[in-house]
Structure formats: structure tokens, C-alpha cells
Protein backbone atom coordinates (compact mmCIF):
# COMPACT_ATOMS: atom_id res chain seq x y z
CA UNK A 1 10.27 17.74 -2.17
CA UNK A 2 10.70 14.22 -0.55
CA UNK A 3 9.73 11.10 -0.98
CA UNK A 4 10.14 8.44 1.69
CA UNK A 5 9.70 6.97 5.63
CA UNK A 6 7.57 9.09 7.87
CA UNK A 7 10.29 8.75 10.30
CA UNK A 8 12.84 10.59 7.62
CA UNK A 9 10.29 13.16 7.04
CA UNK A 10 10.25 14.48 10.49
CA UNK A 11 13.72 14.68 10.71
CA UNK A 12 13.52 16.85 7.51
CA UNK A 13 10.70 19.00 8.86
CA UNK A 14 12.54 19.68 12.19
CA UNK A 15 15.84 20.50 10.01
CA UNK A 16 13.84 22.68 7.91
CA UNK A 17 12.99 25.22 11.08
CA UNK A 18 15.70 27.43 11.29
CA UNK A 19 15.28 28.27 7.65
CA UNK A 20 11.61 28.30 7.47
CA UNK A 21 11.77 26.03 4.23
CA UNK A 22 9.03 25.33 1.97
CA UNK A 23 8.15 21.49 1.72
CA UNK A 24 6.41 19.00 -0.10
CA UNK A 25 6.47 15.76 1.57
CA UNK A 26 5.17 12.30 0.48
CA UNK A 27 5.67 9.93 3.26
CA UNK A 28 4.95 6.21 4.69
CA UNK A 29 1.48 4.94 2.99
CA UNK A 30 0.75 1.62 4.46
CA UNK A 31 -2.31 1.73 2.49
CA UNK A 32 -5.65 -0.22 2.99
CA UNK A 33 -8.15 -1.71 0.26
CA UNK A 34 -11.72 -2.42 1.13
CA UNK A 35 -13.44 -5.12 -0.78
CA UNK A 36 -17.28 -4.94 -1.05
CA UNK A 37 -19.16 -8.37 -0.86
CA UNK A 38 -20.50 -7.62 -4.43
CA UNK A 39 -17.47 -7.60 -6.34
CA UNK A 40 -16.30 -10.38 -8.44
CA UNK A 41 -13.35 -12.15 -7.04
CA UNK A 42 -12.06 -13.41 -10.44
CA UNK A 43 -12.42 -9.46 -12.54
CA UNK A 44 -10.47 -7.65 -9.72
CA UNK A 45 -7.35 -10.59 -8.58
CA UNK A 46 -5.11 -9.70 -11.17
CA UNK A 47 -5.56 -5.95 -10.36
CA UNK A 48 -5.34 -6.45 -6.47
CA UNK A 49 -2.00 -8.31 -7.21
CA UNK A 50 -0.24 -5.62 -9.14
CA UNK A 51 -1.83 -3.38 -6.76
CA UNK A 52 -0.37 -4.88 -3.91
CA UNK A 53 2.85 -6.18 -5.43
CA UNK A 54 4.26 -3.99 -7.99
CA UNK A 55 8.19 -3.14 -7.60
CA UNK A 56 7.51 -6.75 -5.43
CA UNK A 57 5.74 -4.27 -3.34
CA UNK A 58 8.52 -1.68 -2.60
CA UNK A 59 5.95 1.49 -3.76
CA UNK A 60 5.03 4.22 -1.35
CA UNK A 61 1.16 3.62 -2.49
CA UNK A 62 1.19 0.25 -3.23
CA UNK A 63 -1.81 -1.93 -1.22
CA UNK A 64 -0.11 -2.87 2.08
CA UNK A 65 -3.45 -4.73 3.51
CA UNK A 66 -6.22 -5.71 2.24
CA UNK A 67 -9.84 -5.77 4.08
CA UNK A 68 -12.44 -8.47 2.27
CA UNK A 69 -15.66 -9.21 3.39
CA UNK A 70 -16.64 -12.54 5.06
CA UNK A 71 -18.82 -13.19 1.97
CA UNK A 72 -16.38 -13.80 -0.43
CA UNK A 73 -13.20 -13.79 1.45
CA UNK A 74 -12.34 -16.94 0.33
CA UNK A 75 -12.76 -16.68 -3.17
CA UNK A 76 -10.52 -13.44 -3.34
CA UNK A 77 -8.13 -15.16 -1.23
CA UNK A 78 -8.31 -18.58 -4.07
CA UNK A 79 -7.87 -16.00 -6.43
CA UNK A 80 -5.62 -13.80 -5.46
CA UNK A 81 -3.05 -16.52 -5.19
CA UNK A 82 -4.17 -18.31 -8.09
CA UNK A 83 -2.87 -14.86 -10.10
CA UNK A 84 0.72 -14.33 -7.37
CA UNK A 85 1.11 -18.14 -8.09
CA UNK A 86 1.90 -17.90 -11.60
CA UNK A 87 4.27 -14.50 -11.12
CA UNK A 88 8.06 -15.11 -11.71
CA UNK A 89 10.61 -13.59 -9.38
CA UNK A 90 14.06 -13.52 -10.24
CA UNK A 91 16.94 -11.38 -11.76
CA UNK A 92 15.73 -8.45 -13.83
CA UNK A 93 17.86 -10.01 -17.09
CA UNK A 94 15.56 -12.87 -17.70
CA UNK A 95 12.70 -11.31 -19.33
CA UNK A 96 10.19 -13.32 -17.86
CA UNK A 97 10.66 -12.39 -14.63
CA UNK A 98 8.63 -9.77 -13.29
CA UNK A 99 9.37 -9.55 -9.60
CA UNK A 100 12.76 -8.75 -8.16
CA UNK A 101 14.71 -8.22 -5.06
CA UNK A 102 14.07 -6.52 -2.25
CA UNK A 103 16.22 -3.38 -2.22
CA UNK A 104 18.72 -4.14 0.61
CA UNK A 105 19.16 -6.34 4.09
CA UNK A 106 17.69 -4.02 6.29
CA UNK A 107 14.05 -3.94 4.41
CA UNK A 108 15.02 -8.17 4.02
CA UNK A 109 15.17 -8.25 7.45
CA UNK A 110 11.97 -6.04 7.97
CA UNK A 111 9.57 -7.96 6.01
CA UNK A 112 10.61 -11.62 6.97
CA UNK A 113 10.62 -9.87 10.94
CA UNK A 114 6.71 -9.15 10.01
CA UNK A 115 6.12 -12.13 8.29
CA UNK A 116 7.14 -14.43 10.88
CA UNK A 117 5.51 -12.32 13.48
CA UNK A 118 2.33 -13.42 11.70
CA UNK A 119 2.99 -16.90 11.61
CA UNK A 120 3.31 -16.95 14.96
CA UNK A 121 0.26 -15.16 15.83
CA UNK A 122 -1.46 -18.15 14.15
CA UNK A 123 -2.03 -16.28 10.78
CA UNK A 124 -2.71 -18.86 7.75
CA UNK A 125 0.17 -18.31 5.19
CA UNK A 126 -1.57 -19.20 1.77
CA UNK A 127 1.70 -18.55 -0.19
CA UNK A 128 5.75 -18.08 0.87
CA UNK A 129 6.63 -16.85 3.66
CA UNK A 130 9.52 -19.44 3.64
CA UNK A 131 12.47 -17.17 2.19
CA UNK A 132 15.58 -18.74 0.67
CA UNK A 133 18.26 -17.32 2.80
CA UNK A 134 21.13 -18.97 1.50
CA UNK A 135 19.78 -17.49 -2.42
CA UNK A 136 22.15 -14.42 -3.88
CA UNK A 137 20.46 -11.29 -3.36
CA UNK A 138 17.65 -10.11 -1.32
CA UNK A 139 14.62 -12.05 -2.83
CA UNK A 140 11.75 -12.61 -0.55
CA UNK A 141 8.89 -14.81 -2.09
CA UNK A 142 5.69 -13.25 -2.83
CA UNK A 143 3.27 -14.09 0.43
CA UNK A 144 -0.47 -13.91 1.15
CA UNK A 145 -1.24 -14.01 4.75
CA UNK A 146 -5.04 -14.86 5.68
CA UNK A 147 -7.05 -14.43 8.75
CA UNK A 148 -4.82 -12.14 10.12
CA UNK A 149 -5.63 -9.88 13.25
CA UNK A 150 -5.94 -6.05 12.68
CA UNK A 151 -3.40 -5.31 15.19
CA UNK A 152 -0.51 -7.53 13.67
CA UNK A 153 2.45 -5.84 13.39
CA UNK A 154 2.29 -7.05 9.34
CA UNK A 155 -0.83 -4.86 9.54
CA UNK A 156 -0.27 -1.84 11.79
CA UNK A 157 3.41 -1.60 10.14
CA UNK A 158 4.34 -0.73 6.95
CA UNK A 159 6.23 -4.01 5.38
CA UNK A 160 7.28 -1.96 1.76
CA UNK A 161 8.05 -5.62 0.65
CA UNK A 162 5.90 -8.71 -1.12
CA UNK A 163 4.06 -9.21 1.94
CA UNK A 164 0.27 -8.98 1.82
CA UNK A 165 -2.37 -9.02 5.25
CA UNK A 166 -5.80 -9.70 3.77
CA UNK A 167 -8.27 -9.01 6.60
CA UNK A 168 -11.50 -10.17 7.31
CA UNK A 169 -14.77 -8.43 7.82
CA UNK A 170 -18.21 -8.91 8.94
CA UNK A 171 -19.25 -5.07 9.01
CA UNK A 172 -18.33 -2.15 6.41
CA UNK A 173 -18.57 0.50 9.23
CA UNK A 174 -15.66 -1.66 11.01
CA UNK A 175 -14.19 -2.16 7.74
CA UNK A 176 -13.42 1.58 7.30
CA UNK A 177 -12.48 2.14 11.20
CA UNK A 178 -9.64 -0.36 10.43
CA UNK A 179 -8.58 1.54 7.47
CA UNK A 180 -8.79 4.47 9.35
CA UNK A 181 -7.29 3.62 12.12
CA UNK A 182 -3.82 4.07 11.55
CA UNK A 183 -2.01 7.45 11.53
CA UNK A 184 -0.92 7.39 8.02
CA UNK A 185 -3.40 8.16 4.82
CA UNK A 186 -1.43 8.17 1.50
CA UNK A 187 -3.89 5.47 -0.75
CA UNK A 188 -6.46 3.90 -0.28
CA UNK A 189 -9.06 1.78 -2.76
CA UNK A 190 -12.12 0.70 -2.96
CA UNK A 191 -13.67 -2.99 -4.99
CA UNK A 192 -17.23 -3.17 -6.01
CA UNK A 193 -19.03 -3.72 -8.93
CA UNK A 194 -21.18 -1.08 -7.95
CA UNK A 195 -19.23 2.50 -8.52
CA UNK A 196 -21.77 4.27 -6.63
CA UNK A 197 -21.92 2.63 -4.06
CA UNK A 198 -17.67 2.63 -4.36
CA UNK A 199 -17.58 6.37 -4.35
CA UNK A 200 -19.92 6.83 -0.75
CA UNK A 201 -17.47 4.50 0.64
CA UNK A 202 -14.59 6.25 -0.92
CA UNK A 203 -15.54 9.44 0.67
CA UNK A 204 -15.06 7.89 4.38
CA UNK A 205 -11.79 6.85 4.16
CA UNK A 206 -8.88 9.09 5.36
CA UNK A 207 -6.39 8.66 2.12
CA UNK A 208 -4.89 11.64 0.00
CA UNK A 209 -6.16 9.46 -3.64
CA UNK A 210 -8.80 6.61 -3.06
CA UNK A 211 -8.81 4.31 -5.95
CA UNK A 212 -11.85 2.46 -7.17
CA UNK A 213 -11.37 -0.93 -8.53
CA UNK A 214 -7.71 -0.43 -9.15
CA UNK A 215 -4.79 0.77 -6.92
CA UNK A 216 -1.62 3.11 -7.11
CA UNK A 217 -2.03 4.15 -10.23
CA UNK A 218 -0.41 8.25 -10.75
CA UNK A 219 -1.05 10.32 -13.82
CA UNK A 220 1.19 13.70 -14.43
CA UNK A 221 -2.15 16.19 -14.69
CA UNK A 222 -3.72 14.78 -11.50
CA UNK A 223 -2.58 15.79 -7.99
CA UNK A 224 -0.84 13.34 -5.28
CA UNK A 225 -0.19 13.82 -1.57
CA UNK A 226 -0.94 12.31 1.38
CA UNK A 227 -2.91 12.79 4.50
CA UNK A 228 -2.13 12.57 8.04
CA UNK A 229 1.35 11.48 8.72
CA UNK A 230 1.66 10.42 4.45
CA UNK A 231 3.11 14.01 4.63
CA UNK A 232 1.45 17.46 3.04
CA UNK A 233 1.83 19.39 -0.26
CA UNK A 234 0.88 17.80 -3.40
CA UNK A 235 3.44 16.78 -6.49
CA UNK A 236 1.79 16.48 -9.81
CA UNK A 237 -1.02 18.24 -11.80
CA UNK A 238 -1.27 22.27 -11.75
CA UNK A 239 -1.60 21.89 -7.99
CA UNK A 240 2.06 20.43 -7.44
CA UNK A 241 3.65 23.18 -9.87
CA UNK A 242 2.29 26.03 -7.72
CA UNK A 243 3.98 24.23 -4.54
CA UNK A 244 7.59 24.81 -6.85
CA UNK A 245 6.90 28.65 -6.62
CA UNK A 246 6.50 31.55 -3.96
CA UNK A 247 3.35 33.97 -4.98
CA UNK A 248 3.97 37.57 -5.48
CA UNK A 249 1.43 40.17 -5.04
CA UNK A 250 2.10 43.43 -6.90
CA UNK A 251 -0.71 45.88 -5.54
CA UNK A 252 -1.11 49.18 -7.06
């Protein structure tokens, strides 16, 4: 089994050929969230946040854009960083804290190279984007980046960092071609107040799990595994025990 960059995984998969290895691999997410024009801005902010931002957004499934309709795009974006506002970062020995550092220089250097590609696209930065370079350690400020273009790099690459894209749409079918579009399909979610209507979109998207009304969250009995290039096999639930083992068929 691995866990990690797409990149990584190939390199493993091509290793694996002389050997004909058995593997389980759970690779580069980059996942999308769709937001419905009937959901309530307000419930589903602190969710989207923790979604988007836990481990300060260093989580193979974590929400790496986010794709709300015209309708109430500015209230989720109001309320979005109304909630990543009021969220500490700092060292993990003051309690209060509850977003660190980014893991090393090189993913540093990744998400403030995305970040300040979108500035200078003309994105609107709603919150950070203005890291302390001179502060010890690798902390990069939680940022919300609005009216973004779908083909910005902070968009079409995965940032693994506290950097959120939050899209805007006019259509849903267009709204789930941009979440498609992209050749990775770990997560995915899906933010209505309607759960039917959450589960027929659901069912379009290209994702190994699609979330509704939440995102990222893993349980031990239910399978995991991405689509596309997020890898094959499955870890977790009966499904990702079999994957550990080689049948045997004893005939007669």
C-alpha cells in the first residue's frame, strides 16, 4: 500500500513490474466541492472550512476547490471567511491553536508559487495570501481566493496547503465538467439542503467517495480509493482486507 503524489505512485507502479507486485495505491486528490444554490451558506461554512483546511490542508482528500453557484456565491464566500477568520495558527503547544505548519520548504514554496500565481491572474484574495517569511517555521496563513478562473494553476494543481480556489458558476452541468475535468478523482462533495437532489448530482461526478454536506471524512468499515489517476485498490472496510491477501482455490 501507498499513500501519496501521483507522480510517486508511478514510479512505484513501474518499479513494481519486474516482480509483478500487488498494489494498493491512494494518490493525488485535488478534490472538488459543488455547492447547490439551495444550500444555506451559514449551516455548511464551518464544515466547508474543516473540509478544506484540516491538517491546514495537508490531507490527500481534503477540499482543494470549491465550485459555488452565482446565487449565493457571495454569502458562502462572507461566510466561509467569517469561520477561517476566527481559526488560530501557530505552534501545536499552545492549545488554542488549531492550524500548524506546513510540512517542509518545498510544499512552502509550492503553495505561496500557486497563490501568487492567482494574484496575478487578477484573482480577489478575501483572506492571506501575504505569508510571513521571515516567521520560524513553515506557516502559511489560511487564504480564500475568489473569482478565480478554472484553469489557474491554484485550481488545475494540487496546492496540499491552506490555500482554497472557490469557483464560480452559472450552470450545474458546467459545474460538474469542471470537477470532472481533471485527471485525478479521489473526493469529491456535494452541498444542498436537498439530499436527493445531492445524491443525482453525486452520481455524476468522477470521485472514488462523494461526500454530501460534509467532506473527507473516513470510517474503518467503509471502503476508500480513488479513481482515475487518485490510484486503484481500496484500504478500509472488508473490501481493503481482501486487497492484503492472494485467493486460493482448492477444487476437488
Amino acid at each position: 500500500m501507498f499513500t501519496g503524489s501521483t507522480a510517486t505512485g508511478k514510479a512505484i507502479i513501474r518499479c513494481s513490474a519486474d516482480t509483478v507486485k500487488r498494489l494498493t495505491l491512494e494518490l493525488g486528490g485535488n478534490d472538488a466541492g459543488i455547492v447547490l444554490p439551495d444550500a444555506d451558506p451559514d449551516a455548511i461554512a464551518q464544515d466547508l472550512f474543516w473540509g478544506a483546511f484540516i491538517n491546514t490542508g495537508q490531507t490527500c482528500a481534503a477540499l482543494k476547490r470549491l465550485y459555488v453557484h452565482d446565487d449565493i456565491y457571495d454569502r458562502v464566500v462572507d461566510a466561509l471567511t467569517t469561520v477561517a477568520a476566527a481559526m488560530p495558527m501557530g505552534v501545536g503547544t499552545n492549545e488554542q491553536n488549531v492550524l500548524g505548519p506546513l510540512q517542509n520548504r518545498a510544499q512552502f514554496d509550492i503553495v505561496d508559487r500557486l497563490v501568487d500565481a492567482a494574484k496575478a491572474s487578477g484573482a480577489r484574495v478575501v483572506l492571506g495570501g501575504d505569508p510571513d517569511r521571515d516567521q520560524p517555521g513553515y506557516f502559511y496563513p489560511t487564504t480564500l481566493i475568489a473569482d478565480i478562473d478554472n484553469d489557474n494553476p491554484l485550481v488545475a494543481e494540487e496546492q496540499f496547503g491552506p490555500a482554497l480556489p472557490i469557483i464560480r458558476y452559472h450552470d450545474l452541468d458546467h459545474a460538474i465538467e469542471m470537477a470532472n475535468g481533471l485527471d485525478v478523482g479521489l473526493g469529491a462533495s456535494v452541498w444542498s439542503a436537498d439530499r436527493a437532489r445531492a445524491r443525482e448530482v453525486a452520481a455524476r461526478i468522477e470521485a472514488g467517495t462523494v461526500w454530501i454536506n460534509s467532506h473527507g471524512g473516513v470510517h474503518p468499515m467503509i471502503p476508500f480509493g480513488g479513481a482515475k489517476q487518485s490510484g486503484y485498490g481500496l484500504e478500509f472496510g472488508t473490501e481493503g482486507l481482501k486487497s492484503l491477501g492472494v485467493p486460493q482455490v482448492i477444487n476437488g
